[in-house]
N, C-alpha and C. Protein backbone atom coordinates (compact mmCIF):
# COMPACT_ATOMS: atom_id res chain seq x y z
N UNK A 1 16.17 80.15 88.34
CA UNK A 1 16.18 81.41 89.05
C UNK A 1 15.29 82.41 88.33
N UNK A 2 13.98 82.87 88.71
CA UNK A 2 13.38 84.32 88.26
C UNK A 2 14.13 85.33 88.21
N UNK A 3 14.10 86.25 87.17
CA UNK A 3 14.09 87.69 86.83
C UNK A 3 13.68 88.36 87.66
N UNK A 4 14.68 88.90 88.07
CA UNK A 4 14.37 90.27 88.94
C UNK A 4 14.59 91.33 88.23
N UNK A 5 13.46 92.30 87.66
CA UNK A 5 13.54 93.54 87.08
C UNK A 5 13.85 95.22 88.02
N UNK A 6 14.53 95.41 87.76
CA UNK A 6 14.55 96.75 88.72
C UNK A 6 14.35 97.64 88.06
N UNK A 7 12.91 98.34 88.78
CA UNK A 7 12.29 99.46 88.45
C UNK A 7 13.36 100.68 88.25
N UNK A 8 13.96 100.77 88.85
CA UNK A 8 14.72 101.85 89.41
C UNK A 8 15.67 102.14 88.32
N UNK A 9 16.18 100.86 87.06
CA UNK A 9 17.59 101.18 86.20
C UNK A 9 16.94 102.94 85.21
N UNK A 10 18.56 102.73 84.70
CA UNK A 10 18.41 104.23 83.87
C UNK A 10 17.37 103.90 82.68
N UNK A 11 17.17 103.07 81.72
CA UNK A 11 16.31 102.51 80.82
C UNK A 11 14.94 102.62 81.67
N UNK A 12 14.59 102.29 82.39
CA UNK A 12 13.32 102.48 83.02
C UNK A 12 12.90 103.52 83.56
N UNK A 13 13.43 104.05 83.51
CA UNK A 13 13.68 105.88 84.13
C UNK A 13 13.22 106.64 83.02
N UNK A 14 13.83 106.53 81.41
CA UNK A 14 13.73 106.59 80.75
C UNK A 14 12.90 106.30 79.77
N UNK A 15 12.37 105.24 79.63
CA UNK A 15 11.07 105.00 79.41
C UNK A 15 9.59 105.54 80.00
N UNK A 16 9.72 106.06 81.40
CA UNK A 16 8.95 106.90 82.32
C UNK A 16 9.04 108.27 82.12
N UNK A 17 10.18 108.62 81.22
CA UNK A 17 9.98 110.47 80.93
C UNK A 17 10.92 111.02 81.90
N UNK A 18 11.59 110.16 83.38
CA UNK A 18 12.33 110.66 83.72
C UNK A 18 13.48 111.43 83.72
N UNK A 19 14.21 110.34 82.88
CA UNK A 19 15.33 110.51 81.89
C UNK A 19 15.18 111.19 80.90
N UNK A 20 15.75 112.80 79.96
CA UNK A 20 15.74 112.42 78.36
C UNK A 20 16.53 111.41 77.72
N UNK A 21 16.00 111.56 76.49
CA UNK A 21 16.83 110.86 75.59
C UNK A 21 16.66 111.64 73.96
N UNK A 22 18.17 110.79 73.59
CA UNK A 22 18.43 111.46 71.86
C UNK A 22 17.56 110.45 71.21
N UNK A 23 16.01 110.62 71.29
CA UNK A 23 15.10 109.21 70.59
C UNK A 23 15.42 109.35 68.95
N UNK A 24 15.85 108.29 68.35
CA UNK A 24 15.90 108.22 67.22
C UNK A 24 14.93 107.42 66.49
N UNK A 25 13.71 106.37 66.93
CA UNK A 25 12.99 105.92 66.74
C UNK A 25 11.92 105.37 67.62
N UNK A 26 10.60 105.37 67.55
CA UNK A 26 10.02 104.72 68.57
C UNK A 26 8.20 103.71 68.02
N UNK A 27 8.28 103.00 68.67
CA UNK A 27 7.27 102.07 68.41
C UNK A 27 6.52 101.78 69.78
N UNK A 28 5.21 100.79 69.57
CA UNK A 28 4.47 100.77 70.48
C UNK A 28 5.34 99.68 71.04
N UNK A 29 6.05 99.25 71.15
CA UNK A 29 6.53 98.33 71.67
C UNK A 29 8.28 98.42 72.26
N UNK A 30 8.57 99.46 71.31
CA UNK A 30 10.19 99.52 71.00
C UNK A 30 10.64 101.31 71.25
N UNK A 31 11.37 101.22 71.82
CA UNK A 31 12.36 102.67 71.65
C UNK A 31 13.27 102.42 71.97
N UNK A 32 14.39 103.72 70.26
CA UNK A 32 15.52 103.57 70.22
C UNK A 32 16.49 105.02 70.05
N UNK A 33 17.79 104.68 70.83
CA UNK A 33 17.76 106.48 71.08
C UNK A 33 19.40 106.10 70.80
N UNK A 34 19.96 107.18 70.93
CA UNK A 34 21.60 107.53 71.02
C UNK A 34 22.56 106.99 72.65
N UNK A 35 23.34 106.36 72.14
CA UNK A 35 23.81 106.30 73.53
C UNK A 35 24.80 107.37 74.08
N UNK A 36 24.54 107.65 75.39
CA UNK A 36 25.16 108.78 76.11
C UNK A 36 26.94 108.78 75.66
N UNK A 37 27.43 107.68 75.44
CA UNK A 37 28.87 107.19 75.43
C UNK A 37 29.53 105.85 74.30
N UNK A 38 29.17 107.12 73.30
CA UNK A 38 29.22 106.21 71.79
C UNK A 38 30.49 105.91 71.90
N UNK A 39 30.70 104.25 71.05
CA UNK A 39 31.68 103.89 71.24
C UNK A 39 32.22 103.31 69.28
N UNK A 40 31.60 104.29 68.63
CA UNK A 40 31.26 104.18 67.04
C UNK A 40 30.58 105.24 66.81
N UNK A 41 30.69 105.83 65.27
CA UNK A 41 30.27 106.51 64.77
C UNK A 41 28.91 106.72 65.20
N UNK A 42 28.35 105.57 65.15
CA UNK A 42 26.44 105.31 65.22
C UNK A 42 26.93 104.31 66.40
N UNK A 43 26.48 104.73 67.41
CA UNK A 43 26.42 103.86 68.43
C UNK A 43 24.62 104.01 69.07
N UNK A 44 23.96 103.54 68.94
CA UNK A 44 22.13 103.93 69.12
C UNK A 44 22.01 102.30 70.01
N UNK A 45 21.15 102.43 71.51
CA UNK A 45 20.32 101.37 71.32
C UNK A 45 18.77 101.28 71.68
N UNK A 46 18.66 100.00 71.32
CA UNK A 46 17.22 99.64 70.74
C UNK A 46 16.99 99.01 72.23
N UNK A 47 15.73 99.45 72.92
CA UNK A 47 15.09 98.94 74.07
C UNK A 47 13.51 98.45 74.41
N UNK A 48 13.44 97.57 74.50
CA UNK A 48 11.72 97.01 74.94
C UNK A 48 11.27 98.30 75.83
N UNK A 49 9.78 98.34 75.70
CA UNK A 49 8.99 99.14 76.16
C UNK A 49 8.74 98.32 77.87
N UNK A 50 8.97 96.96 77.40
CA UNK A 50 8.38 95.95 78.87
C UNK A 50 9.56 95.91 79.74
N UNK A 51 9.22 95.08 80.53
CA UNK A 51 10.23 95.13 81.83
C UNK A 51 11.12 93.99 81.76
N UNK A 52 12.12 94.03 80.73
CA UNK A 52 12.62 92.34 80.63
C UNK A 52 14.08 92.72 80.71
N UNK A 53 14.74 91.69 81.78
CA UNK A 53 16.28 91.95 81.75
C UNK A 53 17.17 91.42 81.18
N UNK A 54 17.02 90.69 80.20
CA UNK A 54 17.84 90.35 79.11
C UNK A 54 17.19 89.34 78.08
N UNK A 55 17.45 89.21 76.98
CA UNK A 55 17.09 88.63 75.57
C UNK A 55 16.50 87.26 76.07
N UNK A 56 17.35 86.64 77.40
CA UNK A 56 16.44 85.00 77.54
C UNK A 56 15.01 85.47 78.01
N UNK A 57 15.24 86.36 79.05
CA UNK A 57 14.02 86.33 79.72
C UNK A 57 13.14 86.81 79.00
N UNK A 58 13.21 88.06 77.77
CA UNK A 58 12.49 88.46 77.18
C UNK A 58 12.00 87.40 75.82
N UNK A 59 13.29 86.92 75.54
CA UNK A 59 12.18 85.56 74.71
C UNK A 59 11.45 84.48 74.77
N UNK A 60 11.68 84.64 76.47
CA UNK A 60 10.40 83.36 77.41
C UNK A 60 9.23 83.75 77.61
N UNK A 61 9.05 85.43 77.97
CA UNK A 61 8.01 85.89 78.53
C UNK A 61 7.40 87.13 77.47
N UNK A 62 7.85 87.68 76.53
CA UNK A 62 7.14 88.64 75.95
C UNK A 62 6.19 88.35 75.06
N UNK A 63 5.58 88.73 74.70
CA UNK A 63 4.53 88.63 73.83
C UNK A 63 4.82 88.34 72.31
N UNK A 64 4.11 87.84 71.64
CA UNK A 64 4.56 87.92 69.94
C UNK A 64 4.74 88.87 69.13
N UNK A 65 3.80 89.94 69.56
CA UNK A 65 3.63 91.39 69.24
C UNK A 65 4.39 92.06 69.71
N UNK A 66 5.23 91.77 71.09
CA UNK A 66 6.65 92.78 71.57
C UNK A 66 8.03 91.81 70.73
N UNK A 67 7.94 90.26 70.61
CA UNK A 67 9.16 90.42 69.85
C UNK A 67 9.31 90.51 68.43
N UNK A 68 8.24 90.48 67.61
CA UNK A 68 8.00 91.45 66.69
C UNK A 68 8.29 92.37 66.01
N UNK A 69 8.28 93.35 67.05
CA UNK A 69 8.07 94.81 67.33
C UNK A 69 9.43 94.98 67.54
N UNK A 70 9.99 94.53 67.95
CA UNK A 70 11.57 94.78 68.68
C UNK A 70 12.44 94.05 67.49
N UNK A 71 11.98 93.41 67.03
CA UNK A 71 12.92 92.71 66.12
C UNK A 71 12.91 93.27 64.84
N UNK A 72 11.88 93.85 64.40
CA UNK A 72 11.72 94.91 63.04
C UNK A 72 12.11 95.98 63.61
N UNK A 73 12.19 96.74 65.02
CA UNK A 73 12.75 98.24 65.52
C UNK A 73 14.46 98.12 64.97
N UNK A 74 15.29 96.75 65.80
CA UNK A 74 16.32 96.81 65.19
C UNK A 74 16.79 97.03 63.35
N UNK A 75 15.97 95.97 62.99
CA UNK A 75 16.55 96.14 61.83
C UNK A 75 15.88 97.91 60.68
N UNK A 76 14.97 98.12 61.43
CA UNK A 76 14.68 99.64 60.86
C UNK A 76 15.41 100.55 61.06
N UNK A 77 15.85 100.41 62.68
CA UNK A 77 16.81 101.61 62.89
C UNK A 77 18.16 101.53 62.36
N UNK A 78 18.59 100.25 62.14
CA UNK A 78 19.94 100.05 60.83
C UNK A 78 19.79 100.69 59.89
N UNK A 79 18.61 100.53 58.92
CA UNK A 79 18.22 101.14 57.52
C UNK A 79 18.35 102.42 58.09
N UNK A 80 17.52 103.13 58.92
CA UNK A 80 17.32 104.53 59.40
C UNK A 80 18.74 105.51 59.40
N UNK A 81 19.55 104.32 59.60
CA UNK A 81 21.04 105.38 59.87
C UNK A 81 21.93 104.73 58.71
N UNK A 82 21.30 103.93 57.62
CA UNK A 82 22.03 104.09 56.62
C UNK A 82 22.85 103.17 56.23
N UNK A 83 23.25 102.44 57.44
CA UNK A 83 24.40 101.40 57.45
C UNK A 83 23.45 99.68 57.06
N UNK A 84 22.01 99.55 56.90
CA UNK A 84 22.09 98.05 56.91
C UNK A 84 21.75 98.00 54.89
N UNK A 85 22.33 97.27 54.28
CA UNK A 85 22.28 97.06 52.49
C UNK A 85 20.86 97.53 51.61
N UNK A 86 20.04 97.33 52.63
CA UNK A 86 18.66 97.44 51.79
C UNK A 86 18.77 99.24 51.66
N UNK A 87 19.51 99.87 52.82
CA UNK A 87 19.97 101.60 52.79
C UNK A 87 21.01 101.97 51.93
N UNK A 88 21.68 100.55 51.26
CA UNK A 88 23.02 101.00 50.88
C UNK A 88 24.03 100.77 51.51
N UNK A 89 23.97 100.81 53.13
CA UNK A 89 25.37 100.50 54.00
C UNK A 89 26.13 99.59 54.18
N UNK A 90 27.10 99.93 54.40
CA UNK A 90 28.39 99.09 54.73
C UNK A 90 28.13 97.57 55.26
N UNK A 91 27.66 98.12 56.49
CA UNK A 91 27.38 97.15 57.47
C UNK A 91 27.11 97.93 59.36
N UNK A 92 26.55 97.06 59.80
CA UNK A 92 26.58 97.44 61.23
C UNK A 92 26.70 96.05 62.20
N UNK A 93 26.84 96.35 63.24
CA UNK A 93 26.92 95.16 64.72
C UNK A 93 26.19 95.31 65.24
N UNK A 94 25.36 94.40 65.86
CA UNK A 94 24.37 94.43 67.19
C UNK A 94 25.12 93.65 68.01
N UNK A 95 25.03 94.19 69.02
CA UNK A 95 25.30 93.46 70.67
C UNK A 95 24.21 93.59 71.48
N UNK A 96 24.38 92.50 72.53
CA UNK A 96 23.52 92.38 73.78
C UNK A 96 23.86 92.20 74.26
N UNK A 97 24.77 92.26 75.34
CA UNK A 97 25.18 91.51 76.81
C UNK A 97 23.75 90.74 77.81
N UNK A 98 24.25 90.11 78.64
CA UNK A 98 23.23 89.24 79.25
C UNK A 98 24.22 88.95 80.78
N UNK A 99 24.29 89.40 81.62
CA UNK A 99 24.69 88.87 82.69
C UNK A 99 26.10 89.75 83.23
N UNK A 100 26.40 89.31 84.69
CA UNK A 100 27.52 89.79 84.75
C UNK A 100 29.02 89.26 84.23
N UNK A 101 29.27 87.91 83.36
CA UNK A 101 30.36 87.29 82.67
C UNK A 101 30.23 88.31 81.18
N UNK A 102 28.95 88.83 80.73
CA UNK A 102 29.23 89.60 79.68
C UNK A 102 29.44 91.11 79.89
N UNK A 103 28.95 91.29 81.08
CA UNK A 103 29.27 92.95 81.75
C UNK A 103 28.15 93.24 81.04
N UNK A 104 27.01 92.93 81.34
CA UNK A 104 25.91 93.81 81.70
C UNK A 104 25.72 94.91 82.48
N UNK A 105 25.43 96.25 82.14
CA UNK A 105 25.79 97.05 82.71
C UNK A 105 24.34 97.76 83.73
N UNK A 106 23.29 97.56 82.83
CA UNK A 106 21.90 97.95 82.75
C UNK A 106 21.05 96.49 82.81
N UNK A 107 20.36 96.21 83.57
CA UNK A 107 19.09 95.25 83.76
C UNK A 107 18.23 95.07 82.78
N UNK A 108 18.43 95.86 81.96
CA UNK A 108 17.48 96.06 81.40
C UNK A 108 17.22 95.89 79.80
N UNK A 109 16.67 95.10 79.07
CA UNK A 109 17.51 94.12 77.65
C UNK A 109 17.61 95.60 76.67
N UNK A 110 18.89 95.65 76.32
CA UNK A 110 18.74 96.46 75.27
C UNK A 110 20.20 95.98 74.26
N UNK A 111 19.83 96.24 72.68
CA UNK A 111 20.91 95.85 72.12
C UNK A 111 21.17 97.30 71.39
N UNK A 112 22.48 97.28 71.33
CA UNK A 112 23.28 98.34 70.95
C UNK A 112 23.02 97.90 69.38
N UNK A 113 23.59 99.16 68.41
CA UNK A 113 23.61 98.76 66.88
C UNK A 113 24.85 99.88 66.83
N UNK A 114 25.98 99.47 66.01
CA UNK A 114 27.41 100.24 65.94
C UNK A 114 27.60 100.33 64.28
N UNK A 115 27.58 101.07 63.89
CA UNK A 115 28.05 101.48 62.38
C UNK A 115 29.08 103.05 62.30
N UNK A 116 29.34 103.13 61.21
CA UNK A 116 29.99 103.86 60.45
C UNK A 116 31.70 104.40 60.42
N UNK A 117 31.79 102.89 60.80
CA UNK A 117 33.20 102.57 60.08
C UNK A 117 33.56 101.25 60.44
N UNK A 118 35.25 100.67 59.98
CA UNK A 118 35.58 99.34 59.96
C UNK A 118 35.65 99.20 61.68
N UNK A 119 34.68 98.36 62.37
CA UNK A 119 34.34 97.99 63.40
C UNK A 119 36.11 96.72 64.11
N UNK A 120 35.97 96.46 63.06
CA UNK A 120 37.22 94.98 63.42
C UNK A 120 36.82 93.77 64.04
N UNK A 121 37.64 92.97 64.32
CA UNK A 121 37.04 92.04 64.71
C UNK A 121 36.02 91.65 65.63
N UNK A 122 35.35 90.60 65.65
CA UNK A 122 34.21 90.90 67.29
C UNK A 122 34.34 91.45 68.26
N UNK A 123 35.41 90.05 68.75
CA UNK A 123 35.66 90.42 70.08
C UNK A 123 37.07 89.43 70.05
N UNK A 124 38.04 89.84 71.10
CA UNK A 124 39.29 89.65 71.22
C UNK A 124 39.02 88.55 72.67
N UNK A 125 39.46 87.06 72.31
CA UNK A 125 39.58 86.44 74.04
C UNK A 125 41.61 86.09 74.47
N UNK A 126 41.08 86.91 75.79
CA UNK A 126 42.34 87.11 76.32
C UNK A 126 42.92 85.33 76.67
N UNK A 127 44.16 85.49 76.54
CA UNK A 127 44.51 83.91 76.90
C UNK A 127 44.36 83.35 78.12
């Protein structure tokens, strides 16, 4: 099944100037901002500049130079807020959802980064 990207999500809106955002970092490839509805101290995520709707499709089709770029944005913007060891921190989480079984909410690949405090376990599966 192809990727269907929709122009139209809030991330793409956003990337167009439509949207603001709380940008906390940005690259030719990568921008990473505050999320509207932190769910952690540091709740920030990290988003491709390209049109890719989740981590498979974007690691089939992006360029070497966008995953790159996206893959040093994450781990900079960890250091940036303090929480990844080479800063001193604790620790942080990245997530990605991918689909509607993970509740993808947005089309559009972006991974969250959560720090500044005891996070707990991953994730809880209901019986």
């Amino acid at each position: 099944m192809p990727y269907e990207y929709d122009s139209q999500n809030i991330f793409a809106r956003i990337l167009r100037g439509e949207i603001p955002c709380a940008r906390v970092h940005e690259t030719e490839h990568s921008l990473a901002f505050k999320d509207i509805n932190p769910q952690a101290p540091t709740h920030v995520l990290v988003i491709p500049k390209g049109a890719y709707v989740n981590y498979d499709h974007f690691s089939a089709e992006a360029s070497d130079a966008e995953i790159v770029d996206f893959t040093r944005a994450v781990g900079k913007v960890a250091a940036m807020l303090g929480h990844a060891q080479i800063a001193g921190g604790e620790g942080y989480r990245i997530l990605s959802n991918a689909g509607p079984d993970a509740h993808q909410e947005v089309p559009h690949l972006h991974v969250h980064i959560f720090g500044g405090k005891f996070l707990g376990r991953m994730i809880k599966v209901p019986d």
